[in-house]
Structure formats: C-alpha cells, structure tokens
C-alpha atoms as a PDB file:
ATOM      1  CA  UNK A   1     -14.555  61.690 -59.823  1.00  0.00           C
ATOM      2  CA  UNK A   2     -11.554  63.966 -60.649  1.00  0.00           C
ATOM      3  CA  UNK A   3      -7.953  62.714 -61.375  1.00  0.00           C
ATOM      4  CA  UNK A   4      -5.324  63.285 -59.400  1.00  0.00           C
ATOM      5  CA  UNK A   5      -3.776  65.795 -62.462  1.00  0.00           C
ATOM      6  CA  UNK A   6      -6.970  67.585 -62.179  1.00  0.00           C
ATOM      7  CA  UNK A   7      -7.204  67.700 -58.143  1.00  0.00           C
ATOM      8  CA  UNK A   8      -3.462  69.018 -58.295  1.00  0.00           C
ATOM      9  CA  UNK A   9      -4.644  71.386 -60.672  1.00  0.00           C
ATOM     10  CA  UNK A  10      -7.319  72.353 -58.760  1.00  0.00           C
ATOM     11  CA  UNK A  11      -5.789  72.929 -55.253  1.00  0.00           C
ATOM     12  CA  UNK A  12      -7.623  70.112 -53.764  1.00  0.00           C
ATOM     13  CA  UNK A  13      -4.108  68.189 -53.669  1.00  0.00           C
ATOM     14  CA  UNK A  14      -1.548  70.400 -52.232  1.00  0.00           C
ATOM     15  CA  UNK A  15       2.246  69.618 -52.262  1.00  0.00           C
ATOM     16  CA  UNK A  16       3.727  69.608 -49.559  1.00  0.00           C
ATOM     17  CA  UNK A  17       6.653  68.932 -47.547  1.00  0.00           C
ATOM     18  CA  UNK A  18       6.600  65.195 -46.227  1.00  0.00           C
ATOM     19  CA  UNK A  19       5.269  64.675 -43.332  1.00  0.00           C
ATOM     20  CA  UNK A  20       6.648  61.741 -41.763  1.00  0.00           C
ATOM     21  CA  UNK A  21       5.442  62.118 -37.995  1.00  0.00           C
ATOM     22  CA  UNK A  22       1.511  62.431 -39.052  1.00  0.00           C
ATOM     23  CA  UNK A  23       1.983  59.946 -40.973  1.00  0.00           C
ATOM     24  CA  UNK A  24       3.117  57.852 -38.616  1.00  0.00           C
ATOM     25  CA  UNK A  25       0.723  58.242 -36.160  1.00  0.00           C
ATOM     26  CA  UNK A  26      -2.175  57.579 -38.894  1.00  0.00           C
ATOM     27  CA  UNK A  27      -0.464  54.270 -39.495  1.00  0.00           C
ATOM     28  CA  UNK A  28      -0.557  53.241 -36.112  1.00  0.00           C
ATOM     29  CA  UNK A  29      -4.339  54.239 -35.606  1.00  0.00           C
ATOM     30  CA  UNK A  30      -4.777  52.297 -38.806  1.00  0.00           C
ATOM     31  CA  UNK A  31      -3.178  49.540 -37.014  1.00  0.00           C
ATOM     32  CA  UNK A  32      -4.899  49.804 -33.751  1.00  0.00           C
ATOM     33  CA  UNK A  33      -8.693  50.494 -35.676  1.00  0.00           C
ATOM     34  CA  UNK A  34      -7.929  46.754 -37.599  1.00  0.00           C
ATOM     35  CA  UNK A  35      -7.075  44.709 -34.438  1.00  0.00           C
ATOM     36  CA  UNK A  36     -10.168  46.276 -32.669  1.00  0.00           C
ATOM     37  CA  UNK A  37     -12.089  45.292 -35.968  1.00  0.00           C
ATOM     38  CA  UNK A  38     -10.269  41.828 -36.461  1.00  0.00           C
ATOM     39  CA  UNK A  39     -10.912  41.035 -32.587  1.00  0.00           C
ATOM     40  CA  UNK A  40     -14.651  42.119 -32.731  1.00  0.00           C
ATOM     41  CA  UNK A  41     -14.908  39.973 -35.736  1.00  0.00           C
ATOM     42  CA  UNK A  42     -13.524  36.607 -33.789  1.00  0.00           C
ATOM     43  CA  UNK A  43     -16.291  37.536 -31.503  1.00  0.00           C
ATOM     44  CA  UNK A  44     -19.268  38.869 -33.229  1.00  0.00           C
ATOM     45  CA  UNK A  45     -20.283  37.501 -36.472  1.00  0.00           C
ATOM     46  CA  UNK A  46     -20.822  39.855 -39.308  1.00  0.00           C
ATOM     47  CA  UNK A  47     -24.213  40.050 -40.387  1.00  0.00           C
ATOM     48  CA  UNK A  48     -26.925  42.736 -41.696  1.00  0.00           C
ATOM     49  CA  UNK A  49     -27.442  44.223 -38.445  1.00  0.00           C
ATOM     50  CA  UNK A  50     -23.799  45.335 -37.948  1.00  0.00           C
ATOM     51  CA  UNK A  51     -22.576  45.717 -41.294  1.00  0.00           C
ATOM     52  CA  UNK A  52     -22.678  49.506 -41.073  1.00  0.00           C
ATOM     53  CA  UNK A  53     -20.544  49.285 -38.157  1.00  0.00           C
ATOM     54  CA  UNK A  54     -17.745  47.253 -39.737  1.00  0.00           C
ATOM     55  CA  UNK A  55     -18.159  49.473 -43.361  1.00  0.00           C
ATOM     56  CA  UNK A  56     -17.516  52.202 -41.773  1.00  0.00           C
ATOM     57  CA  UNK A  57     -14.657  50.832 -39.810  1.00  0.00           C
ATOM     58  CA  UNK A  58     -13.023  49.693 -43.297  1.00  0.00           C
ATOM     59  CA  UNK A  59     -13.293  52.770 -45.150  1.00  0.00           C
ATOM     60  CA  UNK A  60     -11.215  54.783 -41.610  1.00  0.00           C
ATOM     61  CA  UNK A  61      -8.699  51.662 -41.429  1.00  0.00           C
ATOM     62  CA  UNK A  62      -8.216  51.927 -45.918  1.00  0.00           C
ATOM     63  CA  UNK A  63      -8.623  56.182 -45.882  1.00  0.00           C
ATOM     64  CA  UNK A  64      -5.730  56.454 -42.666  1.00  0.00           C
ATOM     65  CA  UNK A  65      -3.135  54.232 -44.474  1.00  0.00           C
ATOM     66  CA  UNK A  66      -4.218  56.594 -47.561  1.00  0.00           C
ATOM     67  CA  UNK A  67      -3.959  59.186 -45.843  1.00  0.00           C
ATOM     68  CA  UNK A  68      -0.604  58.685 -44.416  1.00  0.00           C
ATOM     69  CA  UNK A  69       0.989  57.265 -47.395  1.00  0.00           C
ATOM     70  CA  UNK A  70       0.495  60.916 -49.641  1.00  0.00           C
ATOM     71  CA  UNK A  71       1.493  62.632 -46.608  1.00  0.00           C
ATOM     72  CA  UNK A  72       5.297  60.498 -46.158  1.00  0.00           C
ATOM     73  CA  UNK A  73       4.910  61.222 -50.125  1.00  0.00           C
ATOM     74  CA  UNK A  74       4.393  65.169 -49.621  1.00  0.00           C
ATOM     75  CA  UNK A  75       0.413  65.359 -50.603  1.00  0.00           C
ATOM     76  CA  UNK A  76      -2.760  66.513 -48.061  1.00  0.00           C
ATOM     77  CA  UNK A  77      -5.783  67.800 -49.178  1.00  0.00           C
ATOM     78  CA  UNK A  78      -8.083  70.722 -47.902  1.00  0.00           C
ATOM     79  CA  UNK A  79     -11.847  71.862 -49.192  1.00  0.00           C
ATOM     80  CA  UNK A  80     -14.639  70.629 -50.841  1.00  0.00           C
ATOM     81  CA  UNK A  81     -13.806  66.721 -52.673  1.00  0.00           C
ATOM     82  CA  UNK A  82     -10.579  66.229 -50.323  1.00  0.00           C
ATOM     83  CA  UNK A  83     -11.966  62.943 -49.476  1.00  0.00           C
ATOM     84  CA  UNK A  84     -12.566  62.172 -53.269  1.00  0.00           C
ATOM     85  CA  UNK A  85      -9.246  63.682 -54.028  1.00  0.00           C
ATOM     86  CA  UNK A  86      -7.390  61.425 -51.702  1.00  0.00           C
ATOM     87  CA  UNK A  87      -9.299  57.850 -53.283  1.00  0.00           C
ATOM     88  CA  UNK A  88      -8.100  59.386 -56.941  1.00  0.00           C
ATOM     89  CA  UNK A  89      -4.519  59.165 -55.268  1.00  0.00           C
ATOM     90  CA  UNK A  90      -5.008  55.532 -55.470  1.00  0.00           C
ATOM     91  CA  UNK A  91      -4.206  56.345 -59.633  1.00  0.00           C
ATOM     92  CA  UNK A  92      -0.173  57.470 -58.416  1.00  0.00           C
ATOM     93  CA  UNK A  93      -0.379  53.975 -56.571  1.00  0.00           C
ATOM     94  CA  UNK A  94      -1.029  51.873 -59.579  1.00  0.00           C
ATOM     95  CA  UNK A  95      -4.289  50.965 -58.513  1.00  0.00           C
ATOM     96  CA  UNK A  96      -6.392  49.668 -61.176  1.00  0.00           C
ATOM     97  CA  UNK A  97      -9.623  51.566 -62.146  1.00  0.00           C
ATOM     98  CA  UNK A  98     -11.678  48.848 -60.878  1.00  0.00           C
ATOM     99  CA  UNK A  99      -9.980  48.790 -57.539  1.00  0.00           C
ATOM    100  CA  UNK A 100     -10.775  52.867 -57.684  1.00  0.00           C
ATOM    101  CA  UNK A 101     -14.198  52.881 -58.171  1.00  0.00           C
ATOM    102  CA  UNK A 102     -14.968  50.144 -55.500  1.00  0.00           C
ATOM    103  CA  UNK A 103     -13.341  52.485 -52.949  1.00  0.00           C
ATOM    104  CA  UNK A 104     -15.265  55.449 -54.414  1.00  0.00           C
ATOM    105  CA  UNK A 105     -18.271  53.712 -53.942  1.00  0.00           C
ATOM    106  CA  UNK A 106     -17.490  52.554 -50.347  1.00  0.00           C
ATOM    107  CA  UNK A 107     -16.497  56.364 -49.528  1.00  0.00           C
ATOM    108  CA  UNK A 108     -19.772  56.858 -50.983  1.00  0.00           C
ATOM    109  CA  UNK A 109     -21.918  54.611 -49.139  1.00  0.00           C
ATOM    110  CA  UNK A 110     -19.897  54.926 -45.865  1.00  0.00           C
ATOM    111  CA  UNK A 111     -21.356  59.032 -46.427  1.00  0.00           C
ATOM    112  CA  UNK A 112     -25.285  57.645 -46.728  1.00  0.00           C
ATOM    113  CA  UNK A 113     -24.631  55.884 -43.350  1.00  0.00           C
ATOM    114  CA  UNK A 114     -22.953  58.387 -41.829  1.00  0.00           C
ATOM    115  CA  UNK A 115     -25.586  61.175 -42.940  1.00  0.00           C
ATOM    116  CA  UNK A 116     -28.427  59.333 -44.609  1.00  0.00           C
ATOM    117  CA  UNK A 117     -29.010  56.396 -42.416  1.00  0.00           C
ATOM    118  CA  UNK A 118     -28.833  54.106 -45.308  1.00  0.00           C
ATOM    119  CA  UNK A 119     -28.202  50.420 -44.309  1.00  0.00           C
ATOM    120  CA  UNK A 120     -25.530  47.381 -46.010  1.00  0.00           C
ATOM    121  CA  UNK A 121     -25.697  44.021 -46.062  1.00  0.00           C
ATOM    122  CA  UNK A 122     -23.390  41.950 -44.670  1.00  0.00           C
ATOM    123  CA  UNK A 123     -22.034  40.766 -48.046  1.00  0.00           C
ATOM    124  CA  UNK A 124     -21.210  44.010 -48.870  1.00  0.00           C
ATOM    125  CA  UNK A 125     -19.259  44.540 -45.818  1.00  0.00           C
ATOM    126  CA  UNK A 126     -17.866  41.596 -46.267  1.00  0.00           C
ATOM    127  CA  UNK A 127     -16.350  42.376 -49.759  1.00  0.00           C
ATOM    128  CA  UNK A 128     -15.183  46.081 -47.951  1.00  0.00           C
ATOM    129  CA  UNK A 129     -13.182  44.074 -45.428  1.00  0.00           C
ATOM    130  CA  UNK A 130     -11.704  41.549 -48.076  1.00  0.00           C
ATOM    131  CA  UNK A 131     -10.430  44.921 -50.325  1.00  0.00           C
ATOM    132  CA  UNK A 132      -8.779  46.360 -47.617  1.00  0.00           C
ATOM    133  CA  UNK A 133      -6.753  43.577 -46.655  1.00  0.00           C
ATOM    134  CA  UNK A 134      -6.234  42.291 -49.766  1.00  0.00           C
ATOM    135  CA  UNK A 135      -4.832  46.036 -50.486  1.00  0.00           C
ATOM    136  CA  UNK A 136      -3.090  46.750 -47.607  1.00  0.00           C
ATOM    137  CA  UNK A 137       0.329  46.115 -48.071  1.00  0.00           C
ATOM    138  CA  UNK A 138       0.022  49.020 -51.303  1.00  0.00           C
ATOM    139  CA  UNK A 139      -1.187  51.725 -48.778  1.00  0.00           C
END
C-alpha cells in the first residue's frame, strides 16, 4: 500500500477545498448504517452465515466517517487505489501501522466478498465491528 506522501504525489489524493456539506451527509449515513447494524445485532446473532453481511457493513460505516473526515479536511480521491488511498489517510490521523493494515485487510476482504464470493467467520467479523467502534471517535 502507498503512503499518503506518495498518493498526494501521485494524484490519487487531491486537495481540495473543504467540503463541509458532503461531509456531513456521509456522517449521518455513517450514523444511520451503525444503528441499522447495532439494531440487527440485538436481534440476530452474529455467526458464520451472516458475517459477510455485517463485514461489509463495517468497512461502509469505518470508510464514510473516512471519507468525510479528509473531505471537512480538504482531501477526495479519484482513479485507480482511491479506496487504498483513503485507508493510508489513516497515517495523517495518527493511526498506528497496526491499526492500518487491519483496515487494509478488511478493505481487502470486504472486495473478495463483494466480487469473489469469498466467505468470513464470525470471529472475524466480530473483530471488524470491535475496530470500528473502538476507532470511531478518531474518524
């Protein structure tokens, strides 16, 4: 995975001019995607044959707050690797590399679902969910 330096360099970051509005209304549908998830949860129990469901529900809930926090900070991203670009954004935010590479791997295995049909566990969804709220305030 790129840096953010390099990404900048390479016009996969853009500067921009803040954009406070978008932002906003990615924060909301952050908002609104984690009480559908935390409401689902109360009523269906996590397990291997849903796991997918809820992965893939974690990476949109981590990726809109991402999202929206480089655009109120004048950042967006266009081409090939935006979606990599945006997780090595997580280096401005003090993230530690650890805490990086976990959500490069869950942008990674959210794409095998999405266009590979591969299949999680439930521990590993599990693990997605605890990340993002554990990280959610720093988003």
């Amino acid at each position: 995975m790129n840096t953010f330096e390099s990404n900048l360099k390479l016009s996969v970051i853009i500067k921009i001019q803040p954009d406070k509005s978008r932002a906003t209304y990615l924060r909301e549908d952050a908002k609104k995607r984690e009480t559908h998830m935390n409401k689902s949860l109360a009523v269906i129990e996590l397990d291997d044959t849903n796991a997918n469901y809820y992965l893939e529900l974690t990476y949109d809930i981590f990726m809109s707050r991402l999202r929206a926090k480089m655009l109120e900070d004048g950042f967006t991203t266009s081409g090939e690797g935006a979606h990599e670009a945006q997780i090595s954004y997580l280096e401005v935010l003090k993230f530690s590399q650890k805490d990086i590479q976990f959500m490069d791997q869950l942008r990674y295995f959210r794409n095998g679902i999405k266009y590979y049909g591969k299949s999680f566990s439930a521990e590993y969804a599990k693990k997605a969910i605890e990340y993002v709220k554990r990280n959610k305030e720093r988003v």
